[in-house]
PDB file of N, CA and C in Angstrom:
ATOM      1  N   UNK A   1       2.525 -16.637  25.701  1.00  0.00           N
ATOM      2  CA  UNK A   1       1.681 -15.566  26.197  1.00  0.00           C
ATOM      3  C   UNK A   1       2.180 -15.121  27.565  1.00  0.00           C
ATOM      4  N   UNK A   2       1.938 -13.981  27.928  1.00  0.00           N
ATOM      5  CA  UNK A   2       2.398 -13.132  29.054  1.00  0.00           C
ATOM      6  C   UNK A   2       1.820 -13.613  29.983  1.00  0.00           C
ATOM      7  N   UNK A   3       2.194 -14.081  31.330  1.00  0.00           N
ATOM      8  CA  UNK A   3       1.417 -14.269  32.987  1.00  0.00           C
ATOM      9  C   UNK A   3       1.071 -12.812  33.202  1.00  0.00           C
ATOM     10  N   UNK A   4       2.221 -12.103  33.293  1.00  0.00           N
ATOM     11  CA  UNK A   4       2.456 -10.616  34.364  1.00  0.00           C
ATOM     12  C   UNK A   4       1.106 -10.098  33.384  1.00  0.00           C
ATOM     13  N   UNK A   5       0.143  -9.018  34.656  1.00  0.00           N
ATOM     14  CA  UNK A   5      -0.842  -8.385  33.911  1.00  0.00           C
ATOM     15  C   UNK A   5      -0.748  -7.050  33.402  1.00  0.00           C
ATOM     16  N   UNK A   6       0.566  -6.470  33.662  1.00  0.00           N
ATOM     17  CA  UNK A   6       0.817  -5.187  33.070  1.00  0.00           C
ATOM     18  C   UNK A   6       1.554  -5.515  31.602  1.00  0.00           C
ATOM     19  N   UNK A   7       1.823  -6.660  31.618  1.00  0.00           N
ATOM     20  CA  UNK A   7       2.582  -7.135  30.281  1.00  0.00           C
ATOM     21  C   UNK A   7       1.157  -7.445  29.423  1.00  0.00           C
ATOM     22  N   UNK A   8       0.466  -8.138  29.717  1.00  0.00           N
ATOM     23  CA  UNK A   8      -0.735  -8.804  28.427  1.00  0.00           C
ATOM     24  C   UNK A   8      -1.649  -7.197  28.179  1.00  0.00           C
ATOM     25  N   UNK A   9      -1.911  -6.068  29.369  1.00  0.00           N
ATOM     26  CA  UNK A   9      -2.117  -4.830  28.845  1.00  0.00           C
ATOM     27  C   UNK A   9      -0.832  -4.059  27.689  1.00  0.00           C
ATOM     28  N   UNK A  10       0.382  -4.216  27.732  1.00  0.00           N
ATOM     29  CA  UNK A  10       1.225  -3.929  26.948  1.00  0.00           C
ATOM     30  C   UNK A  10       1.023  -4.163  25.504  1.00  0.00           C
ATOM     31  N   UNK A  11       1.003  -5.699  25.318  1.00  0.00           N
ATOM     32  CA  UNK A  11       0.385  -6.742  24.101  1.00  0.00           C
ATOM     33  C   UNK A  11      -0.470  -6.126  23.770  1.00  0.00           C
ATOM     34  N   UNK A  12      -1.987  -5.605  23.941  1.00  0.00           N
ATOM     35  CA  UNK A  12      -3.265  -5.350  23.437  1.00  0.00           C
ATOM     36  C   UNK A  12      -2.501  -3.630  23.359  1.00  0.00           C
ATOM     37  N   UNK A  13      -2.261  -2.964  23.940  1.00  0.00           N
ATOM     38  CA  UNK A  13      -1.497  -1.593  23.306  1.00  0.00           C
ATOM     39  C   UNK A  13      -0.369  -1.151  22.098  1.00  0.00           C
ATOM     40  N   UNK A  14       0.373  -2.412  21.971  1.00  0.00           N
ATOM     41  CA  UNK A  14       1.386  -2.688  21.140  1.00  0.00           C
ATOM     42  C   UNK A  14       0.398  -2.403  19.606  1.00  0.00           C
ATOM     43  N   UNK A  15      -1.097  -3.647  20.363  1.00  0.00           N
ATOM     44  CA  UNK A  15      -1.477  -3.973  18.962  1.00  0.00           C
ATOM     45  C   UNK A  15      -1.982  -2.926  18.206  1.00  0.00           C
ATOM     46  N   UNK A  16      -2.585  -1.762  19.167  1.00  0.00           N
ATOM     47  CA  UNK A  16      -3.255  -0.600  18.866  1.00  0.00           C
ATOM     48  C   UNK A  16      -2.739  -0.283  17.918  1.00  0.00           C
ATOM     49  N   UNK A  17      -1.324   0.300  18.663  1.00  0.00           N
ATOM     50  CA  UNK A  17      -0.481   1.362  17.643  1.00  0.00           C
ATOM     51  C   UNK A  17      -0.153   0.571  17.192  1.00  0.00           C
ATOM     52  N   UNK A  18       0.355  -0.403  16.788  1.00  0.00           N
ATOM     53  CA  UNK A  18       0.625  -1.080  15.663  1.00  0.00           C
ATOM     54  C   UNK A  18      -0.386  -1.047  14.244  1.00  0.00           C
ATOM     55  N   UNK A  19      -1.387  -1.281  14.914  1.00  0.00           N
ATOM     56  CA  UNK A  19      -2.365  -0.804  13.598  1.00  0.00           C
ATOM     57  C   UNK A  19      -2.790   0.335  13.572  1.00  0.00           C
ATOM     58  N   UNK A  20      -2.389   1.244  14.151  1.00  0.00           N
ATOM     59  CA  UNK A  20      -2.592   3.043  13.748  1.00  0.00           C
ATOM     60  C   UNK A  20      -1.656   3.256  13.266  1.00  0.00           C
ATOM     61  N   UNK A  21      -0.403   2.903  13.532  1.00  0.00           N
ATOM     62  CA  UNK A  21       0.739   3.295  12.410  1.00  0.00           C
ATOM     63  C   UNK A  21       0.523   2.548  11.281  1.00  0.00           C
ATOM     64  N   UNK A  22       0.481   1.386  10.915  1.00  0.00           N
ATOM     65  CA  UNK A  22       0.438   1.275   9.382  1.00  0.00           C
ATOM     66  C   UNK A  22      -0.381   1.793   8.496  1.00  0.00           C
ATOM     67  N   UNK A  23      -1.639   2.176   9.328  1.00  0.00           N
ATOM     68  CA  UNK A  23      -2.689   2.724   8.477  1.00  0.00           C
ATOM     69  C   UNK A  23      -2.206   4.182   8.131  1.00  0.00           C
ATOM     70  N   UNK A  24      -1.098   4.714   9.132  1.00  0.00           N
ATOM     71  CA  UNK A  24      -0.903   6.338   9.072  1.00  0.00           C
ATOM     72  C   UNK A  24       0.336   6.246   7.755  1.00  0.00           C
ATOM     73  N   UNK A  25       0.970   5.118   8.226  1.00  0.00           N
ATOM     74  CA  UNK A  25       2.093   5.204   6.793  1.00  0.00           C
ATOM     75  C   UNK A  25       1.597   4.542   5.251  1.00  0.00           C
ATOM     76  N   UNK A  26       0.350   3.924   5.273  1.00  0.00           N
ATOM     77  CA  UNK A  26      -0.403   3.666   4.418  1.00  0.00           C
ATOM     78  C   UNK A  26      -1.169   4.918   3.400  1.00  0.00           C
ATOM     79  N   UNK A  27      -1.136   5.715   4.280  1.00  0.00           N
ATOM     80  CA  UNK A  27      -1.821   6.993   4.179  1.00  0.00           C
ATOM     81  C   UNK A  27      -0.615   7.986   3.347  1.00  0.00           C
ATOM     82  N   UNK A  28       0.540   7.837   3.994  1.00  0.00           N
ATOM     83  CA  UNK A  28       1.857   8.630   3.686  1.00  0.00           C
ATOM     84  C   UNK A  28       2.321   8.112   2.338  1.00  0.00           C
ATOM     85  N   UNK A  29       2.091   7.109   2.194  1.00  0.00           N
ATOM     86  CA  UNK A  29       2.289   6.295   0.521  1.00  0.00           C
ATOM     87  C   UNK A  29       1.868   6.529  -0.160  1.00  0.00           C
ATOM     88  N   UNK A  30       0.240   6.819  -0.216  1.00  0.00           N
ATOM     89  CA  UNK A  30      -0.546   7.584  -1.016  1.00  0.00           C
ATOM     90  C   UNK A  30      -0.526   8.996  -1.498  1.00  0.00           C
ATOM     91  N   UNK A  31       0.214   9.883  -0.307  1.00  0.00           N
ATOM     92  CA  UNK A  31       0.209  10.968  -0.393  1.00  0.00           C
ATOM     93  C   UNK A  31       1.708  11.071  -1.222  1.00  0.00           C
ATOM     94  N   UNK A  32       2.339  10.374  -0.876  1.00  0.00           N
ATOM     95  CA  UNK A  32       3.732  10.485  -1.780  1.00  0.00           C
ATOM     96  C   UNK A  32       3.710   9.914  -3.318  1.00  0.00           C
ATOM     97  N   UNK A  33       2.731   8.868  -3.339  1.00  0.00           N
ATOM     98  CA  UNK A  33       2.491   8.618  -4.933  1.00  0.00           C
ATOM     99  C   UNK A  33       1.696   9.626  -5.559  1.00  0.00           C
ATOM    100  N   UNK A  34       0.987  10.035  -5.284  1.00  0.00           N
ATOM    101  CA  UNK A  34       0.285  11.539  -5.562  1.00  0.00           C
ATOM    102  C   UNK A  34       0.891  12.215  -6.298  1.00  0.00           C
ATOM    103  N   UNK A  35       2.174  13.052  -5.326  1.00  0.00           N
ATOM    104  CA  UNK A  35       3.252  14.121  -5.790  1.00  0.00           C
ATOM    105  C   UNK A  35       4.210  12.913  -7.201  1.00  0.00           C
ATOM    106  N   UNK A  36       4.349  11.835  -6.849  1.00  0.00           N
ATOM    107  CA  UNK A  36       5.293  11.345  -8.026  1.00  0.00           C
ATOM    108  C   UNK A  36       4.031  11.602  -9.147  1.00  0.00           C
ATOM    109  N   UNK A  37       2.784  10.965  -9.287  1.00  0.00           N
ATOM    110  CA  UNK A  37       2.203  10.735 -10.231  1.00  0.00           C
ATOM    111  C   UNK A  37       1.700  12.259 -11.121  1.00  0.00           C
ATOM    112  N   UNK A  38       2.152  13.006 -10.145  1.00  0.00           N
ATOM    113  CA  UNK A  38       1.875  14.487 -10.871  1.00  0.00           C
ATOM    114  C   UNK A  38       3.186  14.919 -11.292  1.00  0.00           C
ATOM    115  N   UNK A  39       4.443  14.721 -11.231  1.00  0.00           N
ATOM    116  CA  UNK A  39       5.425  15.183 -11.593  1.00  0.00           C
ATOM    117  C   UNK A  39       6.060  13.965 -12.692  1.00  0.00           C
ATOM    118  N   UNK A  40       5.654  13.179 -13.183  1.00  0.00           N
ATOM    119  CA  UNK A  40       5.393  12.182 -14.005  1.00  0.00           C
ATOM    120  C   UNK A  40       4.438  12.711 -15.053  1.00  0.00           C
ATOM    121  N   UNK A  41       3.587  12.927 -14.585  1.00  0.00           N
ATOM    122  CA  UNK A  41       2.451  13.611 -15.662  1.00  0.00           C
ATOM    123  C   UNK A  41       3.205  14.981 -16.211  1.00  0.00           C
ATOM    124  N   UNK A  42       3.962  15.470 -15.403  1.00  0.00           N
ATOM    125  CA  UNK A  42       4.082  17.075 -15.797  1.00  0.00           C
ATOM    126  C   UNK A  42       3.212  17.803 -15.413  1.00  0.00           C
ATOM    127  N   UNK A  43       2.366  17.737 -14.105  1.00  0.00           N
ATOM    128  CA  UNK A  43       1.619  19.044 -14.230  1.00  0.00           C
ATOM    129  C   UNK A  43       2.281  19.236 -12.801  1.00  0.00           C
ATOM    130  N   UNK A  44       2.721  21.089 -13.279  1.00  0.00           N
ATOM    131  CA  UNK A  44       3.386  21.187 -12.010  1.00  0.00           C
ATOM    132  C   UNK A  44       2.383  22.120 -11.123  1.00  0.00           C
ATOM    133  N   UNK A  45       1.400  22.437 -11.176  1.00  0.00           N
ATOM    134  CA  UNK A  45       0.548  22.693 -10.128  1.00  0.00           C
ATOM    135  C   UNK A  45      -0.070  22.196  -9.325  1.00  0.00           C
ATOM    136  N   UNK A  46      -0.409  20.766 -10.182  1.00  0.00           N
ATOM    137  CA  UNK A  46      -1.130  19.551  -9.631  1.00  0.00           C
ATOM    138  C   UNK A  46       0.071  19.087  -8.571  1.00  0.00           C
ATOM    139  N   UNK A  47       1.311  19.176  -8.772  1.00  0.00           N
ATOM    140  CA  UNK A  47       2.591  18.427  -7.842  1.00  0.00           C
ATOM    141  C   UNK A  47       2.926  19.744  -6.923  1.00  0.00           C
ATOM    142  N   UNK A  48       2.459  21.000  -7.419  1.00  0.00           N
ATOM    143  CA  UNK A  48       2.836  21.746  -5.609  1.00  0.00           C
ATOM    144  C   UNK A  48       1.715  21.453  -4.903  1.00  0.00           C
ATOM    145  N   UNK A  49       0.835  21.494  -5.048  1.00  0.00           N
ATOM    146  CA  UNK A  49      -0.532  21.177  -4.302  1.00  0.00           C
ATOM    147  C   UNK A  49      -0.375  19.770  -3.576  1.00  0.00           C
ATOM    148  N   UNK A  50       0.170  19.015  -4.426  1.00  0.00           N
ATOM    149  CA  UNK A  50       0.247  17.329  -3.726  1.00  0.00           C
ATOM    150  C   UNK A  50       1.594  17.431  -2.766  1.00  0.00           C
ATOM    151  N   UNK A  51       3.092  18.561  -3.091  1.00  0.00           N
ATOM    152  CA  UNK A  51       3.913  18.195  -2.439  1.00  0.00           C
ATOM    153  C   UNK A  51       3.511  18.851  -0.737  1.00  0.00           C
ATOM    154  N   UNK A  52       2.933  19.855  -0.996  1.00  0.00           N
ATOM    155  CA  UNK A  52       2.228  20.426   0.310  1.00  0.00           C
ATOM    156  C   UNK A  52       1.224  19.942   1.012  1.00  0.00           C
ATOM    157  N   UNK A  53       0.706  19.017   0.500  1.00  0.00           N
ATOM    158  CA  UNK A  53      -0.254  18.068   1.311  1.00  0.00           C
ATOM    159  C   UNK A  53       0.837  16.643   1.911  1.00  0.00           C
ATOM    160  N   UNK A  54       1.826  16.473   1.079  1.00  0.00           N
ATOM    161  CA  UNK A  54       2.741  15.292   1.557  1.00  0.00           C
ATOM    162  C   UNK A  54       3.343  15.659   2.761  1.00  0.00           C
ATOM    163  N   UNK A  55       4.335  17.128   2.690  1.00  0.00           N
ATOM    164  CA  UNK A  55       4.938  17.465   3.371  1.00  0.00           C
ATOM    165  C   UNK A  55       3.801  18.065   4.625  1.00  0.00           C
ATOM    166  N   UNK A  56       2.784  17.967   4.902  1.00  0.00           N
ATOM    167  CA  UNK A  56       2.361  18.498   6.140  1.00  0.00           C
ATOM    168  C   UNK A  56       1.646  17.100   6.627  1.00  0.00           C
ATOM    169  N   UNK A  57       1.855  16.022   5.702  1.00  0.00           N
ATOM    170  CA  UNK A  57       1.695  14.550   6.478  1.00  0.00           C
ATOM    171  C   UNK A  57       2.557  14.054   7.418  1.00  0.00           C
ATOM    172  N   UNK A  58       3.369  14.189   6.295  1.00  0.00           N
ATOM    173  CA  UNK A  58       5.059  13.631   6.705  1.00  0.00           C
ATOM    174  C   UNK A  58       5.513  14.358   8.070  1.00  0.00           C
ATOM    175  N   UNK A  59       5.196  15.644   8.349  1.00  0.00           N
ATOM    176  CA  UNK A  59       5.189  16.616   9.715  1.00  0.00           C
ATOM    177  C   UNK A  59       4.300  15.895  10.763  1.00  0.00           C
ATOM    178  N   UNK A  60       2.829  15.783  10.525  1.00  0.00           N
ATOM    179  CA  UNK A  60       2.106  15.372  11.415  1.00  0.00           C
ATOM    180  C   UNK A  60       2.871  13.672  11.915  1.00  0.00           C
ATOM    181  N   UNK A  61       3.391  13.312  10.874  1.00  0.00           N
ATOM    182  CA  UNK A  61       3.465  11.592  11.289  1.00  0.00           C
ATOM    183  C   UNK A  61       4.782  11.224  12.138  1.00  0.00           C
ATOM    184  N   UNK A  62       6.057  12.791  12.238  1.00  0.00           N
ATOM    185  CA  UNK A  62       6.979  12.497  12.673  1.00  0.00           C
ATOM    186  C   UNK A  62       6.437  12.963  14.149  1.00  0.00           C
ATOM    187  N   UNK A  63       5.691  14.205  14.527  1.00  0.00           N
ATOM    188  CA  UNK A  63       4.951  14.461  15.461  1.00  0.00           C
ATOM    189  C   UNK A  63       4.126  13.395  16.172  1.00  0.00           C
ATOM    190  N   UNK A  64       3.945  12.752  15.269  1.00  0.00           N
ATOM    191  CA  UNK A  64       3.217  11.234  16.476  1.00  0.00           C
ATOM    192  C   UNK A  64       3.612  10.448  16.618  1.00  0.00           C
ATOM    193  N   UNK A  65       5.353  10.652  16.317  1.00  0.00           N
ATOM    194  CA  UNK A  65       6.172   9.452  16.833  1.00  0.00           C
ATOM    195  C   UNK A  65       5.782   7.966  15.438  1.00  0.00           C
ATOM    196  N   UNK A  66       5.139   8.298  14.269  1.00  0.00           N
ATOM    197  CA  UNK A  66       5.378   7.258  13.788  1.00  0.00           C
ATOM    198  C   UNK A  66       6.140   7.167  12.287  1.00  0.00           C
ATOM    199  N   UNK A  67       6.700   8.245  12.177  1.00  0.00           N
ATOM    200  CA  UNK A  67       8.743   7.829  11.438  1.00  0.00           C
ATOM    201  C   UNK A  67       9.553   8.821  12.224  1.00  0.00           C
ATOM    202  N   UNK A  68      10.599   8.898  11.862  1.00  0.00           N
ATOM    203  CA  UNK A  68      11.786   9.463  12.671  1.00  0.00           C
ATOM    204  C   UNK A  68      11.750  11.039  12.169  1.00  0.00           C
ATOM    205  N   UNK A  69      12.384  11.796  12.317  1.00  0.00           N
ATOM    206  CA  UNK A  69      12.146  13.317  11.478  1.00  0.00           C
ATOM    207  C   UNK A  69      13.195  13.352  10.539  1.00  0.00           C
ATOM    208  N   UNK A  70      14.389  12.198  10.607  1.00  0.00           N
ATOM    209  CA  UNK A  70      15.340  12.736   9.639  1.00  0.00           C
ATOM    210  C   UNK A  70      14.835  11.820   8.151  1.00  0.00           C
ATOM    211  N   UNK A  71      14.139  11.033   8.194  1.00  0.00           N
ATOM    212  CA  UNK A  71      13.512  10.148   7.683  1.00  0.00           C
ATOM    213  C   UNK A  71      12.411  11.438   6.911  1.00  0.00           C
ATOM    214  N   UNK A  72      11.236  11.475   6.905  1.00  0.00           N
ATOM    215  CA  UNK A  72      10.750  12.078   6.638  1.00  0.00           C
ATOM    216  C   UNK A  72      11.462  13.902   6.290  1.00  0.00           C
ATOM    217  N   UNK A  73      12.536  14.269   6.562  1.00  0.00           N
ATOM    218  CA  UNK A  73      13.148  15.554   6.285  1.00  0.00           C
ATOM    219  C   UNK A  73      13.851  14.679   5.011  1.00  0.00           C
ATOM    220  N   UNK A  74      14.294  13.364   4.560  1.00  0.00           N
ATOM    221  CA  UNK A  74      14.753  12.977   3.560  1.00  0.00           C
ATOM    222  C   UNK A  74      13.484  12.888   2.414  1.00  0.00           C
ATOM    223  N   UNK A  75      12.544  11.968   2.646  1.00  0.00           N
ATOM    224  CA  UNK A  75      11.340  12.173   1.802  1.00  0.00           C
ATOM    225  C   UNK A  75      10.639  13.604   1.461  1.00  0.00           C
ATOM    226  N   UNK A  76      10.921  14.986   2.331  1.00  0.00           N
ATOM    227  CA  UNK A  76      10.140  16.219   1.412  1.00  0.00           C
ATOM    228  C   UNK A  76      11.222  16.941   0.793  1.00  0.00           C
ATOM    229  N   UNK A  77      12.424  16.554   1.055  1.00  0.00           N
ATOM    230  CA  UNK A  77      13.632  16.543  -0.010  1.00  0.00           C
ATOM    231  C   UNK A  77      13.641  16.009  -1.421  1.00  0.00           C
ATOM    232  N   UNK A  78      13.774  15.083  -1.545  1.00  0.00           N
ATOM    233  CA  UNK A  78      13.639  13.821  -2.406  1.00  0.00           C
ATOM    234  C   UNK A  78      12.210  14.932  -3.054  1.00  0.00           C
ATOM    235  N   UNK A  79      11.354  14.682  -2.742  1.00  0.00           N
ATOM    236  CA  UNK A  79       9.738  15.010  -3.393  1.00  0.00           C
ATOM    237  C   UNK A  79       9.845  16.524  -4.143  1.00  0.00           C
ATOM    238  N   UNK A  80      10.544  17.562  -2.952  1.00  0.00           N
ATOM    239  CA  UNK A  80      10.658  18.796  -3.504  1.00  0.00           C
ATOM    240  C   UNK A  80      11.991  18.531  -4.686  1.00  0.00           C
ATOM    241  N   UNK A  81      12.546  18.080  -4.714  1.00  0.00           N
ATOM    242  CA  UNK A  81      13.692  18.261  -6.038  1.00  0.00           C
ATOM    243  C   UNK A  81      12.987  17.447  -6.939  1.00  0.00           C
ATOM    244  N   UNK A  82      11.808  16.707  -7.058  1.00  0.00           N
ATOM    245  CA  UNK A  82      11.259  16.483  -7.653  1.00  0.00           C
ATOM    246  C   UNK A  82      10.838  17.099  -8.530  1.00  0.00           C
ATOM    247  N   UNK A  83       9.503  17.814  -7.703  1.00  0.00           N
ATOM    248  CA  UNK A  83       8.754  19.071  -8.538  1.00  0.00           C
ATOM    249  C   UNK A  83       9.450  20.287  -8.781  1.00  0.00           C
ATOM    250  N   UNK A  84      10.397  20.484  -8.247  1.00  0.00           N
ATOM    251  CA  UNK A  84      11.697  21.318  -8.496  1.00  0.00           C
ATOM    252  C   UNK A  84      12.028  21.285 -10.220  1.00  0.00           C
ATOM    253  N   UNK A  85      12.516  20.113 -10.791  1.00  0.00           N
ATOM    254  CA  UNK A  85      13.254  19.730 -11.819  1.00  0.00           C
ATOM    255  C   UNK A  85      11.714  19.894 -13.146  1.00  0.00           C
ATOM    256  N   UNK A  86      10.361  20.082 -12.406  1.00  0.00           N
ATOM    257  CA  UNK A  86       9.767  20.504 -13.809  1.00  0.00           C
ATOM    258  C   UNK A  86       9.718  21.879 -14.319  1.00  0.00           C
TER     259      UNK A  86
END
């Protein structure tokens, strides 16, 4: 455990975002199984509707610093040639 007291405030901040990001990429999983489970099904209205809710996650989550943007510019790739190919 940390002495220094700007360090044990660090620790309890770490932990924050640590558990706001998994819950935000927890969130991003869902939204990406969504778009697969509709382009699996074949319905391709149901998968533009889901890829446009993914892709304005995937925006907000690179905006808060919790994935990278080339990362997420690979996942609404990947998703759109998805619903692309029905």
């Amino acid at each position: 455990m940390a002495n220094i007291k700007s360090q044990m405030k660090r620790i309890k901040t770490n932990a924050v975002r640590t558990q706001r990001n998994k819950a935000y990429k927890s969130e991003l999983h869902t939204y990406i199984r969504k778009v697969s489970a509709a382009t699996e099904a074949g319905k391709k209205d149901e998968a533009i509707a889901a890829l446009r809710d993914a892709s304005r996650k995937l925006d907000k989550a690179v905006s808060k610093g919790v994935i990278h943007k080339n990362k997420a510019a690979n996942k609404k790739a990947a998703l759109a040639k998805k619903v692309n190919a029905l």
